[in-house]
PDB file of N, CA and C in Angstrom:
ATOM      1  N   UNK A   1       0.841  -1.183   0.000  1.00  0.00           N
ATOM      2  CA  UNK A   1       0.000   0.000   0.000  1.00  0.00           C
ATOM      3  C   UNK A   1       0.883   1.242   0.000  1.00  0.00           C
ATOM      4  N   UNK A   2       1.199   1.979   1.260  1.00  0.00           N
ATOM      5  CA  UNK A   2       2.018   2.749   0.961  1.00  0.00           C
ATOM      6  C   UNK A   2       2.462   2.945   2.692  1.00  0.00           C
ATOM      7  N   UNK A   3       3.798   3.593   2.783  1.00  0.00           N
ATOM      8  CA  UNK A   3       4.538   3.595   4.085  1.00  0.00           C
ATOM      9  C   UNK A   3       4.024   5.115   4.772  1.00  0.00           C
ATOM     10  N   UNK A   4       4.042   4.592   6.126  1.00  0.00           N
ATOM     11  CA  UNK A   4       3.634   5.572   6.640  1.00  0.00           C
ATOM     12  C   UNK A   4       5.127   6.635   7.373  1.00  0.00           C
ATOM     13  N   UNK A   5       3.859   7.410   7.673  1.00  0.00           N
ATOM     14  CA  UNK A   5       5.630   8.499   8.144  1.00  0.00           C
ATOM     15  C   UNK A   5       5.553   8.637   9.393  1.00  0.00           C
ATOM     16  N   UNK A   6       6.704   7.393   9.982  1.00  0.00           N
ATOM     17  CA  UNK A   6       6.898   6.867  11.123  1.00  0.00           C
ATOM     18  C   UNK A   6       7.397   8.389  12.083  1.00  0.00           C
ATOM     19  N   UNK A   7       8.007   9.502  11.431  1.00  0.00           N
ATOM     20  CA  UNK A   7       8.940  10.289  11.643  1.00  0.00           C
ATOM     21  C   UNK A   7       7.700  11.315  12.723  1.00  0.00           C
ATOM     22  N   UNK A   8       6.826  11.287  11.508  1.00  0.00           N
ATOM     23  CA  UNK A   8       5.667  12.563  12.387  1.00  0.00           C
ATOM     24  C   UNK A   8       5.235  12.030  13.420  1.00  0.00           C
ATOM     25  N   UNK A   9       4.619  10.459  13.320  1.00  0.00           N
ATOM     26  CA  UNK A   9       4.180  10.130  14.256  1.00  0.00           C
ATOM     27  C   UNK A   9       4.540   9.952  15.530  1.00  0.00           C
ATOM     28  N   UNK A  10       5.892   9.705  15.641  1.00  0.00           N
ATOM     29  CA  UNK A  10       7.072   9.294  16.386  1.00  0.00           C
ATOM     30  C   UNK A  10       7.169  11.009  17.389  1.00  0.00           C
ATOM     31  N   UNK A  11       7.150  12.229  16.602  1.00  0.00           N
ATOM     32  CA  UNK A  11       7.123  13.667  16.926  1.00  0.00           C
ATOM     33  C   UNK A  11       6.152  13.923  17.560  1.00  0.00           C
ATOM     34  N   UNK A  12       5.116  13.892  17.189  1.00  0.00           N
ATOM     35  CA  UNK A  12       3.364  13.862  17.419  1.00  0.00           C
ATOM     36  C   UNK A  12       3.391  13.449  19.094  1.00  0.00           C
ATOM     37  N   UNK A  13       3.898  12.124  18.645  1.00  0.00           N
ATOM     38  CA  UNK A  13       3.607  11.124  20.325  1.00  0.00           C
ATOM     39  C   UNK A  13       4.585  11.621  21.176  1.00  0.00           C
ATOM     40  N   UNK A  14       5.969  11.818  21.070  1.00  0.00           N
ATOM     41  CA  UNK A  14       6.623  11.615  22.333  1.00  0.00           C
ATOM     42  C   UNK A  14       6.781  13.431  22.531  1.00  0.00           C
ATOM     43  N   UNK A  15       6.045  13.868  21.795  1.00  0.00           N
ATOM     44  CA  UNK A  15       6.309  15.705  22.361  1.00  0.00           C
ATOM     45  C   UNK A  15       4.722  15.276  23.479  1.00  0.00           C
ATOM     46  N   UNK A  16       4.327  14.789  23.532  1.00  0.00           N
ATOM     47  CA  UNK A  16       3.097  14.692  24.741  1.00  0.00           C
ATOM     48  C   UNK A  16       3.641  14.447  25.796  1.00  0.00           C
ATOM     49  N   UNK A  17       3.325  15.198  27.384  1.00  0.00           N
ATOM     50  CA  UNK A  17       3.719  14.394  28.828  1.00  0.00           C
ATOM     51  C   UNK A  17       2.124  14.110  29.193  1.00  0.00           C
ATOM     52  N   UNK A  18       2.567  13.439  30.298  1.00  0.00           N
ATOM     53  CA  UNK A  18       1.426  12.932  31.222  1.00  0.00           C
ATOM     54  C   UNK A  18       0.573  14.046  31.997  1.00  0.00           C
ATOM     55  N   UNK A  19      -0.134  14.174  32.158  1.00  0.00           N
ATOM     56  CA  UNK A  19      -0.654  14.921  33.085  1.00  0.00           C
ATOM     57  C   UNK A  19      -0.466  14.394  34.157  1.00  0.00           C
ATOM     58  N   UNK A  20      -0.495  13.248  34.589  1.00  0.00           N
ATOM     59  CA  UNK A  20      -0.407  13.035  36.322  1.00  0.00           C
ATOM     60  C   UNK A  20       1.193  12.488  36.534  1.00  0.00           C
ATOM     61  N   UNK A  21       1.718  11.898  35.504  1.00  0.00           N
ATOM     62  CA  UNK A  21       3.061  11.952  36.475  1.00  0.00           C
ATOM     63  C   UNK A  21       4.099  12.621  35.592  1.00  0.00           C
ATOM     64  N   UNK A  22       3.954  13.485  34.774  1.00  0.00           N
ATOM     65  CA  UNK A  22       4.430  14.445  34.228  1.00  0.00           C
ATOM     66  C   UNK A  22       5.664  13.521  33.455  1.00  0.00           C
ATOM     67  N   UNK A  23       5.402  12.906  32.463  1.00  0.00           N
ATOM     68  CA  UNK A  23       6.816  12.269  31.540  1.00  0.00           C
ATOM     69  C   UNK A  23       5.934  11.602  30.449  1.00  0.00           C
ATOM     70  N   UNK A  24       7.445  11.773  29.409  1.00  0.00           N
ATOM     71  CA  UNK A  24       7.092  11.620  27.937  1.00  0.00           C
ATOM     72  C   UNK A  24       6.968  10.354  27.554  1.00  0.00           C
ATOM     73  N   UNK A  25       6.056   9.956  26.851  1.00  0.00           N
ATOM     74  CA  UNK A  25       6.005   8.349  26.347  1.00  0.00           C
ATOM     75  C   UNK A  25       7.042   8.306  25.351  1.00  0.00           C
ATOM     76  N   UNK A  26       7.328   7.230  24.935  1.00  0.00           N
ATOM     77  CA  UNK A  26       8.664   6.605  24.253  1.00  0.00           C
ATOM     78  C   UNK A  26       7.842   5.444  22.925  1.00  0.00           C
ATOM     79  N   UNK A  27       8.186   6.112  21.449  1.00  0.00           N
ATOM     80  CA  UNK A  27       7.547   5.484  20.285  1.00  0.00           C
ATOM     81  C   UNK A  27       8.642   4.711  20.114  1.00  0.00           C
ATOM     82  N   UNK A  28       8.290   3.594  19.786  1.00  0.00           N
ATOM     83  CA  UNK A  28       8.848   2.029  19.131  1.00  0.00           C
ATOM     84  C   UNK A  28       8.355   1.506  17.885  1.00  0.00           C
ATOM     85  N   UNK A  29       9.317   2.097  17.399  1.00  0.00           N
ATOM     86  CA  UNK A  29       9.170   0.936  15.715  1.00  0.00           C
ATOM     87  C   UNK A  29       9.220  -0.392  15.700  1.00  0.00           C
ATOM     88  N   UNK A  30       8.397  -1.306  15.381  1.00  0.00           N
ATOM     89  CA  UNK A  30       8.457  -2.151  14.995  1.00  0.00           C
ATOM     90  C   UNK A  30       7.940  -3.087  13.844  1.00  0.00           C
ATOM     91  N   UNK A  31       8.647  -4.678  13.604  1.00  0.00           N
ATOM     92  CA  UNK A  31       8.403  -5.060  12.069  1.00  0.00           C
ATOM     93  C   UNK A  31       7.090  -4.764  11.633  1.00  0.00           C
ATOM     94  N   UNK A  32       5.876  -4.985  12.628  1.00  0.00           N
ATOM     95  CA  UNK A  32       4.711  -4.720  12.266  1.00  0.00           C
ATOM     96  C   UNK A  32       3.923  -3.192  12.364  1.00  0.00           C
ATOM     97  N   UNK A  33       4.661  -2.251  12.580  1.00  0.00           N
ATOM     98  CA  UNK A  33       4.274  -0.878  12.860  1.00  0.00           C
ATOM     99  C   UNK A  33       4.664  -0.223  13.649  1.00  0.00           C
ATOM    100  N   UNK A  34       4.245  -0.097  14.691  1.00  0.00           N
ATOM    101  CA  UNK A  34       4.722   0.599  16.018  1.00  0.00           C
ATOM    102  C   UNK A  34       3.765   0.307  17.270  1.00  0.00           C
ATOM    103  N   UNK A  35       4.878   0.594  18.062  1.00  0.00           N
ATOM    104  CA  UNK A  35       4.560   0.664  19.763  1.00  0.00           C
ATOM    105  C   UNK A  35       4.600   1.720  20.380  1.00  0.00           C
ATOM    106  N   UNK A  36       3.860   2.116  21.409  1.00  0.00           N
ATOM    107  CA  UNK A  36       3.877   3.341  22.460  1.00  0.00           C
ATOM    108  C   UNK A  36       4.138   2.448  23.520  1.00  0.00           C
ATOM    109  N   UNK A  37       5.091   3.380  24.797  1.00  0.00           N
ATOM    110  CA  UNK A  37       5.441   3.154  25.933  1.00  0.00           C
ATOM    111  C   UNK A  37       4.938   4.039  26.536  1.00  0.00           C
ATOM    112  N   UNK A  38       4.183   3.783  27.476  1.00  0.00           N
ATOM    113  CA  UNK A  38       3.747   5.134  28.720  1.00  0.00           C
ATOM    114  C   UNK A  38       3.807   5.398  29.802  1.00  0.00           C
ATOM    115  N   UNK A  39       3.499   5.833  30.604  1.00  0.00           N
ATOM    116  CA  UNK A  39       3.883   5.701  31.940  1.00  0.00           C
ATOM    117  C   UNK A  39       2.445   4.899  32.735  1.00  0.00           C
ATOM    118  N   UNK A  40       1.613   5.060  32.250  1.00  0.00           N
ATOM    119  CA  UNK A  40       0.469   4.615  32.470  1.00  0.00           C
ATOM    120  C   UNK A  40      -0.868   4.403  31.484  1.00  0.00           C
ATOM    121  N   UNK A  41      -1.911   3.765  31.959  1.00  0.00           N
ATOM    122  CA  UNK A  41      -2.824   3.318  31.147  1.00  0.00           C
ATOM    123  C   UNK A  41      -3.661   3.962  30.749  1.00  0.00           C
ATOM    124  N   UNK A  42      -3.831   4.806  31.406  1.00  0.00           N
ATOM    125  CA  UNK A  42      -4.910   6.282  30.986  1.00  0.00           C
ATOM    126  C   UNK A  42      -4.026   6.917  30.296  1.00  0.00           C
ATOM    127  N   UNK A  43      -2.863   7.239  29.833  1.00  0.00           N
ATOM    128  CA  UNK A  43      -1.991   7.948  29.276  1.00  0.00           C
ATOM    129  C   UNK A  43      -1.983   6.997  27.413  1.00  0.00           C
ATOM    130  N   UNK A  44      -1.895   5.837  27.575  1.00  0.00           N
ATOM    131  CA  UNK A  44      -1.493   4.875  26.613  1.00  0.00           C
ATOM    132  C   UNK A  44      -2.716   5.251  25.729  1.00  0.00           C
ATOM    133  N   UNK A  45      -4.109   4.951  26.751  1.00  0.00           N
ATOM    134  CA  UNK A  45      -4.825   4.872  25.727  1.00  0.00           C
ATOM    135  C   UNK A  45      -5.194   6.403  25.059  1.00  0.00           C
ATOM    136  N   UNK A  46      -4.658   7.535  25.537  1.00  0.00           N
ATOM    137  CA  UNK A  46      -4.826   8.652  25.404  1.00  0.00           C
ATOM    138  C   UNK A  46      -4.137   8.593  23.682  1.00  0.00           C
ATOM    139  N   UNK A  47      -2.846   8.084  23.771  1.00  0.00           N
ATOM    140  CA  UNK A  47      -1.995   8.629  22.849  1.00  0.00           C
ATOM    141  C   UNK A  47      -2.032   7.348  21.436  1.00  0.00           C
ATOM    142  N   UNK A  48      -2.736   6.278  22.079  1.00  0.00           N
ATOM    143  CA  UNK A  48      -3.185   5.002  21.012  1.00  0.00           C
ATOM    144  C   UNK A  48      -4.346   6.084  20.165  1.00  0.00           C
ATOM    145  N   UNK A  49      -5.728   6.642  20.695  1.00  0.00           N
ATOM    146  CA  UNK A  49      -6.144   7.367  20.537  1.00  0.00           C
ATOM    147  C   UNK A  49      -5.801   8.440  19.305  1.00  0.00           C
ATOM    148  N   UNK A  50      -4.762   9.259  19.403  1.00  0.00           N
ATOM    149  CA  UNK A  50      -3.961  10.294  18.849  1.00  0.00           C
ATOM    150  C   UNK A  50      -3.359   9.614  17.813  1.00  0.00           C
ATOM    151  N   UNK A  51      -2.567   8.843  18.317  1.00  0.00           N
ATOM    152  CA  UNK A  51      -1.742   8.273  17.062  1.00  0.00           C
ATOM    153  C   UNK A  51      -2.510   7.620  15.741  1.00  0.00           C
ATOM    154  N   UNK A  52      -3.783   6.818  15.800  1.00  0.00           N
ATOM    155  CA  UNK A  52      -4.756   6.833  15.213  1.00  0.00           C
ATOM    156  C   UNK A  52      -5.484   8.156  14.305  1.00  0.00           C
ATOM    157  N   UNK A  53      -5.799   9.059  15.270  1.00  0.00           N
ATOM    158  CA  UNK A  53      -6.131  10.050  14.270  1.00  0.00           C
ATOM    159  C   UNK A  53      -4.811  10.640  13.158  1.00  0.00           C
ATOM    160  N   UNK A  54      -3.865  10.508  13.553  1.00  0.00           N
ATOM    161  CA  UNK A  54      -2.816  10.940  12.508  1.00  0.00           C
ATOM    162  C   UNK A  54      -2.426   9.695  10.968  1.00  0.00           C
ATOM    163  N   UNK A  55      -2.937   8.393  11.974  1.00  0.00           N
ATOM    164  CA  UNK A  55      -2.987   7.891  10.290  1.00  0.00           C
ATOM    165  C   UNK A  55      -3.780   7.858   9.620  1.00  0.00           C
ATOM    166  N   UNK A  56      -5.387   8.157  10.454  1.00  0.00           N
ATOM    167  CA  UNK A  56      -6.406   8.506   9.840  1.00  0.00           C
ATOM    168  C   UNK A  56      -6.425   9.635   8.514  1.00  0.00           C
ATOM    169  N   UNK A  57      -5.722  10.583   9.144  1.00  0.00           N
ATOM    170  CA  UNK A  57      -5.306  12.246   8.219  1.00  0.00           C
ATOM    171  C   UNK A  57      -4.504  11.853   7.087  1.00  0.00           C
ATOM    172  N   UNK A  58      -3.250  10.644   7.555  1.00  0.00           N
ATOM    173  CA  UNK A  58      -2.342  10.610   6.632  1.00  0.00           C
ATOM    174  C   UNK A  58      -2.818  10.064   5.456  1.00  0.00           C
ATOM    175  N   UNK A  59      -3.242   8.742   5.736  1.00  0.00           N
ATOM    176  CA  UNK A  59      -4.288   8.266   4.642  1.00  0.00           C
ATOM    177  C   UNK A  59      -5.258   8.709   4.218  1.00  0.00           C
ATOM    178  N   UNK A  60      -5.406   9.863   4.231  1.00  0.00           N
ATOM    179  CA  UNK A  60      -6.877  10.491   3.421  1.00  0.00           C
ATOM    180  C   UNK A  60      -5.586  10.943   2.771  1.00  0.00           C
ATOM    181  N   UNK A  61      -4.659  11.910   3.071  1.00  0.00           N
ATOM    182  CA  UNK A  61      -3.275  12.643   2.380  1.00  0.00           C
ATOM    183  C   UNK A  61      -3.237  11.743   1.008  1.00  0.00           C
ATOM    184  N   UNK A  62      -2.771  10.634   1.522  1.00  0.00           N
ATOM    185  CA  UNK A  62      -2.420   9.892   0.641  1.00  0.00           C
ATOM    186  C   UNK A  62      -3.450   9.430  -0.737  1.00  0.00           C
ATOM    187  N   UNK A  63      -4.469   9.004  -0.309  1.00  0.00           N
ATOM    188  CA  UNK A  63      -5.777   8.541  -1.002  1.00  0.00           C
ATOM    189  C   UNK A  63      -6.115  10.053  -1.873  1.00  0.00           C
ATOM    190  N   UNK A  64      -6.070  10.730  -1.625  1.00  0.00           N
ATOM    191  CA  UNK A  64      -6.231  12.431  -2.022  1.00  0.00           C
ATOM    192  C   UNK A  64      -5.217  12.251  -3.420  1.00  0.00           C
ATOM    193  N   UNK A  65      -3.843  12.379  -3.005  1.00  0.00           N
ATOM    194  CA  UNK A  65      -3.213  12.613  -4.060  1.00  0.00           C
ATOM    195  C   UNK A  65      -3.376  11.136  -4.773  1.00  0.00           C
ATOM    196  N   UNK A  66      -3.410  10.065  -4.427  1.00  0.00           N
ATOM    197  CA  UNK A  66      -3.187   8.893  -5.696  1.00  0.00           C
ATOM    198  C   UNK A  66      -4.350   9.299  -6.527  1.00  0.00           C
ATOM    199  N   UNK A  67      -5.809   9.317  -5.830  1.00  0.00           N
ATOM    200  CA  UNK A  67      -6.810   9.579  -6.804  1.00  0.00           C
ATOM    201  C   UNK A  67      -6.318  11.484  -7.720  1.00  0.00           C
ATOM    202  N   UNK A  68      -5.716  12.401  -7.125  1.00  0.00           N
ATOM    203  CA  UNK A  68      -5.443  13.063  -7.973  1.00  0.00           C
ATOM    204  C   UNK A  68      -4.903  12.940  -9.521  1.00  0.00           C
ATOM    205  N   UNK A  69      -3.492  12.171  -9.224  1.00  0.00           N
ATOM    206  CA  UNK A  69      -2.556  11.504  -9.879  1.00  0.00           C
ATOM    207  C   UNK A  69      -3.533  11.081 -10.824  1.00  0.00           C
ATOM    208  N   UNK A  70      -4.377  10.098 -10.558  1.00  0.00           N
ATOM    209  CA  UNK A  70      -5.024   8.880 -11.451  1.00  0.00           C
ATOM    210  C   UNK A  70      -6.000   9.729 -12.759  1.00  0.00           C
ATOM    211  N   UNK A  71      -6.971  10.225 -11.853  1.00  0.00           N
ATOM    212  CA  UNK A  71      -7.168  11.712 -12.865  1.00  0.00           C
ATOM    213  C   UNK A  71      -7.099  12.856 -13.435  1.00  0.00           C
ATOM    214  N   UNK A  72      -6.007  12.784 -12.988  1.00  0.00           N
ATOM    215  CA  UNK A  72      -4.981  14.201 -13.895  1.00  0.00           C
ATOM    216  C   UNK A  72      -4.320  13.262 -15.103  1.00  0.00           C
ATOM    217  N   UNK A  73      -3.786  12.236 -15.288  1.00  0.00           N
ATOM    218  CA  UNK A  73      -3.138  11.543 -16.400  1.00  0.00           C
ATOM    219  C   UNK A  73      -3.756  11.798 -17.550  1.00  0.00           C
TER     220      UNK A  73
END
């Protein structure tokens, strides 16, 4: 399909702290995509949450320009 941009997401997530114990989660690449580290579980699912809406955006990005591409030829 097409690769995502591990780079923003990776920016996106770990510029966030916690509200209750004040520290940054830690993004993990891995073979199958990625991982978040958090300090806690209300925090995790905060930023599972987030990180979702950004591939949500990215892939419309993407889907946007291929269908551009396809009918502009």
């Amino acid at each position: 399909m097409f690769d995502l941009n591990y780079d923003l997401i990776k920016q996106e997530i770990e510029s966030e702290v916690c509200k209750e114990h004040n520290l940054h989660p830690e993004f993990v690449k891995t073979d199958d995509g990625f991982g978040i580290k958090a300090c806690c579980q209300p925090f995790h699912t905060e930023l599972v949450a987030k990180s979702e809406k950004i591939i949500e955006v990215e892939t419309t990005k993407f889907l946007d320009k291929m269908m551009k591409d396809i009918f502009n030829e």
